[in-house]
C-alpha atoms as a PDB file:
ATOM      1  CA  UNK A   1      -8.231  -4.606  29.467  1.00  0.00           C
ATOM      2  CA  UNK A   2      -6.630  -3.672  25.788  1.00  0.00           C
ATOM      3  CA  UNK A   3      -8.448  -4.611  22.943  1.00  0.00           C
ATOM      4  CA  UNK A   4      -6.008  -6.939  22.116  1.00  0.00           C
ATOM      5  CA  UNK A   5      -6.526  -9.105  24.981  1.00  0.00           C
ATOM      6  CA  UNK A   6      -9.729  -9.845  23.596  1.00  0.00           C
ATOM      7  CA  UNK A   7      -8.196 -11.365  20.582  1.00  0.00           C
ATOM      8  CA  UNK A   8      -7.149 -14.270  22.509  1.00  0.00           C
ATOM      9  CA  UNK A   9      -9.366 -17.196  23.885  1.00  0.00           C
ATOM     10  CA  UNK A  10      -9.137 -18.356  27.013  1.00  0.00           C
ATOM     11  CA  UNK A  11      -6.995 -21.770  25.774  1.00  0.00           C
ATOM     12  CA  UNK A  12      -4.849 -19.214  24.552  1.00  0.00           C
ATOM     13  CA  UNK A  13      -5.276 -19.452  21.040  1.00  0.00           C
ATOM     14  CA  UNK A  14      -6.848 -16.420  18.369  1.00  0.00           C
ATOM     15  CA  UNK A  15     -10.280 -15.631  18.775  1.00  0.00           C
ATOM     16  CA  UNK A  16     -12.438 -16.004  15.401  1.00  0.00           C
ATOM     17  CA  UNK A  17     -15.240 -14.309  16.072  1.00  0.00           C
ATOM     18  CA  UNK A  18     -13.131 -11.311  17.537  1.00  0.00           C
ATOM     19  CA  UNK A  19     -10.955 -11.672  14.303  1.00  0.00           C
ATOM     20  CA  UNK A  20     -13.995 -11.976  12.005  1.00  0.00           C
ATOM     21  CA  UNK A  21     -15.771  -9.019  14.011  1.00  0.00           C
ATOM     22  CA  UNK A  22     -12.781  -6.703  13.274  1.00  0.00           C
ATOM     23  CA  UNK A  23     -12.323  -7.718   9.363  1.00  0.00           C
ATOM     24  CA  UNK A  24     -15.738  -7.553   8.794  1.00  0.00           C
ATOM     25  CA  UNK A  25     -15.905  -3.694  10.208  1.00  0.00           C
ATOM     26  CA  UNK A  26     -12.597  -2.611   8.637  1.00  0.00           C
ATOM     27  CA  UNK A  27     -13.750  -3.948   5.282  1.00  0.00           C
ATOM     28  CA  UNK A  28     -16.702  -2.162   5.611  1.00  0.00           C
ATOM     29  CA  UNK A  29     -15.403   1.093   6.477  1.00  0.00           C
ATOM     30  CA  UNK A  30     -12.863   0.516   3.580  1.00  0.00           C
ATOM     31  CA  UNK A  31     -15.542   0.010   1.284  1.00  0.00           C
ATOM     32  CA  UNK A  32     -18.007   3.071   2.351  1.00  0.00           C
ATOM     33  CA  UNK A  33     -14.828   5.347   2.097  1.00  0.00           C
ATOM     34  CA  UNK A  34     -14.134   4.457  -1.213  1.00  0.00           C
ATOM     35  CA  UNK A  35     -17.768   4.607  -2.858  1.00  0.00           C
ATOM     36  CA  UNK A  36     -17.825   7.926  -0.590  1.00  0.00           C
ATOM     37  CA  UNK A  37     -14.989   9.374  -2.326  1.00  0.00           C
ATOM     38  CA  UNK A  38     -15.341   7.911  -5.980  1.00  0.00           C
ATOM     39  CA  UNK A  39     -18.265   9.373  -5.758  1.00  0.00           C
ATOM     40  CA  UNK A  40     -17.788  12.430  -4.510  1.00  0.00           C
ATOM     41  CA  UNK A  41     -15.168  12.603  -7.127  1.00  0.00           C
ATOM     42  CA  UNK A  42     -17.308  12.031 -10.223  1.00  0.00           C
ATOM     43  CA  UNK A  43     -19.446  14.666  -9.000  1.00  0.00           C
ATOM     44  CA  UNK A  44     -16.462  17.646  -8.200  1.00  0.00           C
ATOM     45  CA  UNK A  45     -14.645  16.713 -11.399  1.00  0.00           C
ATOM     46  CA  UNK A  46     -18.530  16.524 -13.608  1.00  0.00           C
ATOM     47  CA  UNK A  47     -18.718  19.883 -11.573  1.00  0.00           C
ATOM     48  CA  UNK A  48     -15.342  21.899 -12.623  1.00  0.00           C
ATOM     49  CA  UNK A  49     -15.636  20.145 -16.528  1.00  0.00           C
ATOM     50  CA  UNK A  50     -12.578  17.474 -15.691  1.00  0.00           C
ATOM     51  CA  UNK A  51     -12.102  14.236 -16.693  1.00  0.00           C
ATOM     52  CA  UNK A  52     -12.393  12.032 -13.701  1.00  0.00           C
ATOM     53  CA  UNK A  53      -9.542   9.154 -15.047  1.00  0.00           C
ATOM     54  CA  UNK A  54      -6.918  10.558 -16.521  1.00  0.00           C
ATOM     55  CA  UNK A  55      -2.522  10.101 -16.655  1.00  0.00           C
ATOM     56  CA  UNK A  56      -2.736  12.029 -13.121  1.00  0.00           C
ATOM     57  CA  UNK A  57      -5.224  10.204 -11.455  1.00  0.00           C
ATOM     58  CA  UNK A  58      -3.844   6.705 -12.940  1.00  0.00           C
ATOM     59  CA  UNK A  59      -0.311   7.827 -11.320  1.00  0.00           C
ATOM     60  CA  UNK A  60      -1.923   8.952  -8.305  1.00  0.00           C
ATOM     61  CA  UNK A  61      -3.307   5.588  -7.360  1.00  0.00           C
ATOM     62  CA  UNK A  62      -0.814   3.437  -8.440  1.00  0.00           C
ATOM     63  CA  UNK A  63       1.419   5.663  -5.980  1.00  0.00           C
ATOM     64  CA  UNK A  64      -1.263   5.476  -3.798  1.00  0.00           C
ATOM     65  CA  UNK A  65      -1.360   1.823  -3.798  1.00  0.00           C
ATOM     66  CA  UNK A  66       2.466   0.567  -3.268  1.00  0.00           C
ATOM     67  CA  UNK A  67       2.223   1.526   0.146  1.00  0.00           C
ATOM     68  CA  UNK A  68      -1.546   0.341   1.195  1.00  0.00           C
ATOM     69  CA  UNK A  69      -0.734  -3.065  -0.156  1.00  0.00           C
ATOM     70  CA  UNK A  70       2.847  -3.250   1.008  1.00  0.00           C
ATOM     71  CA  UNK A  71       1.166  -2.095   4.933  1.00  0.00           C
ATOM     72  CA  UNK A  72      -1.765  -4.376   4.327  1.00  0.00           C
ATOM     73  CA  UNK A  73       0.626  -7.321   3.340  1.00  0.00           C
ATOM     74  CA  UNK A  74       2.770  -6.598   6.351  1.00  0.00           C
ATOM     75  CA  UNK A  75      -0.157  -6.194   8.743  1.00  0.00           C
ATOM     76  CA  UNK A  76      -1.460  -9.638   7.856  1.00  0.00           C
ATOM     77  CA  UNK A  77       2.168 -10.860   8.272  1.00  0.00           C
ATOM     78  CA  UNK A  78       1.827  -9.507  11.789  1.00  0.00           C
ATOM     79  CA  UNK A  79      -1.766 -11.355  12.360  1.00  0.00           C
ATOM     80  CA  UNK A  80       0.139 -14.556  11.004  1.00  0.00           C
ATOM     81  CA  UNK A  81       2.497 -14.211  14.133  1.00  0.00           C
ATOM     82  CA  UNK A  82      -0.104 -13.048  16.469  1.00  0.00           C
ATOM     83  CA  UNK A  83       1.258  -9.612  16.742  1.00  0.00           C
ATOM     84  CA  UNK A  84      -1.998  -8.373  16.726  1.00  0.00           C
ATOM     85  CA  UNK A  85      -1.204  -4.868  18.999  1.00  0.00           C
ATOM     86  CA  UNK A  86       1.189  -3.894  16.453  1.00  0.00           C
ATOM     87  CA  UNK A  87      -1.423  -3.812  13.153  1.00  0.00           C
ATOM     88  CA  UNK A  88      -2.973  -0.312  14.547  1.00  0.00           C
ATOM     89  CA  UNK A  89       0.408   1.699  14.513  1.00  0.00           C
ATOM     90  CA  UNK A  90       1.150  -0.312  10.915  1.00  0.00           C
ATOM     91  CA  UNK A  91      -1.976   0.686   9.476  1.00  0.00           C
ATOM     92  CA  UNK A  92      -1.701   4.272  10.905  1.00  0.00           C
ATOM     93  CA  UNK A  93       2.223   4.231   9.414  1.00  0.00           C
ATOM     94  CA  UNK A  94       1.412   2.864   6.158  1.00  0.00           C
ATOM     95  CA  UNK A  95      -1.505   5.112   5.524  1.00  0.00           C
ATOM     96  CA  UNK A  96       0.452   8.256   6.341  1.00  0.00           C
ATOM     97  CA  UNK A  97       3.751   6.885   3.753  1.00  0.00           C
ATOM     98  CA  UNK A  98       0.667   6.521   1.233  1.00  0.00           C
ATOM     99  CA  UNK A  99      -1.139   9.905   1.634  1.00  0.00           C
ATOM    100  CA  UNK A 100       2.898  11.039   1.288  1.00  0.00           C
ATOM    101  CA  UNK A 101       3.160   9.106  -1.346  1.00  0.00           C
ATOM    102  CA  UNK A 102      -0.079  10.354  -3.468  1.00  0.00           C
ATOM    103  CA  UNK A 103       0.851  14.094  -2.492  1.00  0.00           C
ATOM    104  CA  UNK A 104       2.809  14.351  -5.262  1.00  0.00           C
ATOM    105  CA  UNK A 105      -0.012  14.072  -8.159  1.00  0.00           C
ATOM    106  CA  UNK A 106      -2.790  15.945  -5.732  1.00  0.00           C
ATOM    107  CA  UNK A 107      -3.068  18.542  -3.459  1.00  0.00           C
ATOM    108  CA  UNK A 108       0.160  19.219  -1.519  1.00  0.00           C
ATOM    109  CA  UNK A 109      -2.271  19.401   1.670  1.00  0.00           C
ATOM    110  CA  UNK A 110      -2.597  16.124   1.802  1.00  0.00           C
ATOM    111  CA  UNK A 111       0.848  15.493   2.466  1.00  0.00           C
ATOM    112  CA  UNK A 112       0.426  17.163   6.253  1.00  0.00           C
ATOM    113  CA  UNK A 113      -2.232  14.634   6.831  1.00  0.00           C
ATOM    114  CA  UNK A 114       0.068  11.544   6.062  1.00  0.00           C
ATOM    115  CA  UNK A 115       2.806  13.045   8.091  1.00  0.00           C
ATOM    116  CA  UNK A 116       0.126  13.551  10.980  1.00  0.00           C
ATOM    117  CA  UNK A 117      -0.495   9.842  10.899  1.00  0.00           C
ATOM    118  CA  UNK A 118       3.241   8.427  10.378  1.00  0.00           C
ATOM    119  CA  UNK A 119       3.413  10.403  13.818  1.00  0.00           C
ATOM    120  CA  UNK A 120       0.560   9.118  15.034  1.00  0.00           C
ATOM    121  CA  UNK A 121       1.192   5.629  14.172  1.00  0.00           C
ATOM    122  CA  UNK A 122       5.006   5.964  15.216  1.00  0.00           C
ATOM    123  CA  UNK A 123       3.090   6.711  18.817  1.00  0.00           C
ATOM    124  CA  UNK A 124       0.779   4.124  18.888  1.00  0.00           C
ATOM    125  CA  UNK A 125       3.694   2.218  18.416  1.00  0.00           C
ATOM    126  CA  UNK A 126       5.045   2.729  22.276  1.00  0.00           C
ATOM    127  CA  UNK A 127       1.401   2.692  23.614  1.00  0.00           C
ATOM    128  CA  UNK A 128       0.376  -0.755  22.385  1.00  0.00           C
ATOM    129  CA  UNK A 129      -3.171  -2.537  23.491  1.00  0.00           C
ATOM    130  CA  UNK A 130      -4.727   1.215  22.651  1.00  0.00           C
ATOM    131  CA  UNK A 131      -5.035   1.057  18.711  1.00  0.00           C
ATOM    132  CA  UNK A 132      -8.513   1.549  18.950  1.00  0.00           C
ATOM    133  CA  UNK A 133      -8.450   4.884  20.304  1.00  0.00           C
ATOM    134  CA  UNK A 134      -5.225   5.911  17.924  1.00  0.00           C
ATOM    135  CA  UNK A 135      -7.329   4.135  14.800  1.00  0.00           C
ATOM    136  CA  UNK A 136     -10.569   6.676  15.913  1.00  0.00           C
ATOM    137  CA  UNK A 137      -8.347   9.917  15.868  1.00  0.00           C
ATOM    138  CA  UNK A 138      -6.524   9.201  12.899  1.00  0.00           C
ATOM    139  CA  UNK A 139      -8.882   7.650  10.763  1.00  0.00           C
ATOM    140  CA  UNK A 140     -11.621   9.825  12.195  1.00  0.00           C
ATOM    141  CA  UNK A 141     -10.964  12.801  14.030  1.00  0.00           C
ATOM    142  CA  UNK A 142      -7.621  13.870  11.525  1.00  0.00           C
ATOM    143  CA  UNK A 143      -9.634  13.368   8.657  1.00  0.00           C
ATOM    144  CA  UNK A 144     -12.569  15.292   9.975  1.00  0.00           C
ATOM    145  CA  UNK A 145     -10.316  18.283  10.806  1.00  0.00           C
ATOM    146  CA  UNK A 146      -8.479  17.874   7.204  1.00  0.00           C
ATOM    147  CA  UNK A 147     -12.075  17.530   5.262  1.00  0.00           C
ATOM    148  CA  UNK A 148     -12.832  20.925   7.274  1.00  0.00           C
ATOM    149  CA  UNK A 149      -9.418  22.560   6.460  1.00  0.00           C
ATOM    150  CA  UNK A 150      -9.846  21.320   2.509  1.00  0.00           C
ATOM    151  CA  UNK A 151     -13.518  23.129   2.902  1.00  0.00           C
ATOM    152  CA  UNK A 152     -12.872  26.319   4.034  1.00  0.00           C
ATOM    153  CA  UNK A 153      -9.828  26.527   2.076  1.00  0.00           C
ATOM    154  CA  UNK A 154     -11.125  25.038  -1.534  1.00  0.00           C
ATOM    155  CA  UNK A 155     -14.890  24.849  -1.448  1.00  0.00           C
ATOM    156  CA  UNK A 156     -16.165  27.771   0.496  1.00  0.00           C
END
């Protein structure tokens, strides 16, 4: 069976605990991310003598953020009407118009990643009950392969 299968008990009505379950981890993988890269921020701007807040990093989040809350607003919308097998391909979507977005005040790489995961998001789309697997390659395995792109073409 689909994930989302799961998400409904067997009087029909939303699960909590599989609801709570899935909040709980995507809040917590949200929150590691983000002290992951503030902090690897800090330390690569302390590194190259930058200031870590400045006009272009303000701009770059707020640009950042219009989409991410617009898709997370939307995506709870979808919960409210139990459309639960369509919040993987709107995450995926919103993510990718975001990176898009925040291309603008960053590196232009950056913007290949969010068009990788409109696409990917646009597929999980047609392949609903499978989020899961299109949430672990976009959210994992395309940022791997970007963080090892960035490397070998910044760092190294």
């Amino acid at each position: 069976p689909t994930y989302y299968e799961h998400a409904i008990n067997e009087k029909g009505e939303p699960d909590l605990e599989f609801y709570t379950f899935f909040f709980i981890d995507a809040l917590s993988v949200l929150i590691a991310s983000l002290a992951i890269g503030f902090i690897l921020t800090i330390k690569n701007a302390k590194q190259k003598g930058r200031p870590v807040w400045d006009a272009t990093s303000k701009r770059l989040l707020v640009n950042m953020m219009i989409p991410l809350v617009a898709g997370g607003l939307f995506c709870l919308v979808l919960l409210y009407h139990g459309l639960i097998g369509l919040v993987p391909p709107a995450t995926l979507i919103f993510y990718g118009l975001s990176l898009l977005n925040a291309s603008k005040y960053t590196l232009n790489d950056i913007r290949y990643l969010g068009i990788f995961q409109i696409i990917l998001g646009l597929v999980a789309s047609i392949y609903i009950g499978y989020g899961l697997l299109f949430w672990a390659f976009g959210f994992g395995i395309l940022h791997i392969l970007y963080g090892v792109v960035m490397y070998n073409k910044y760092e190294r």
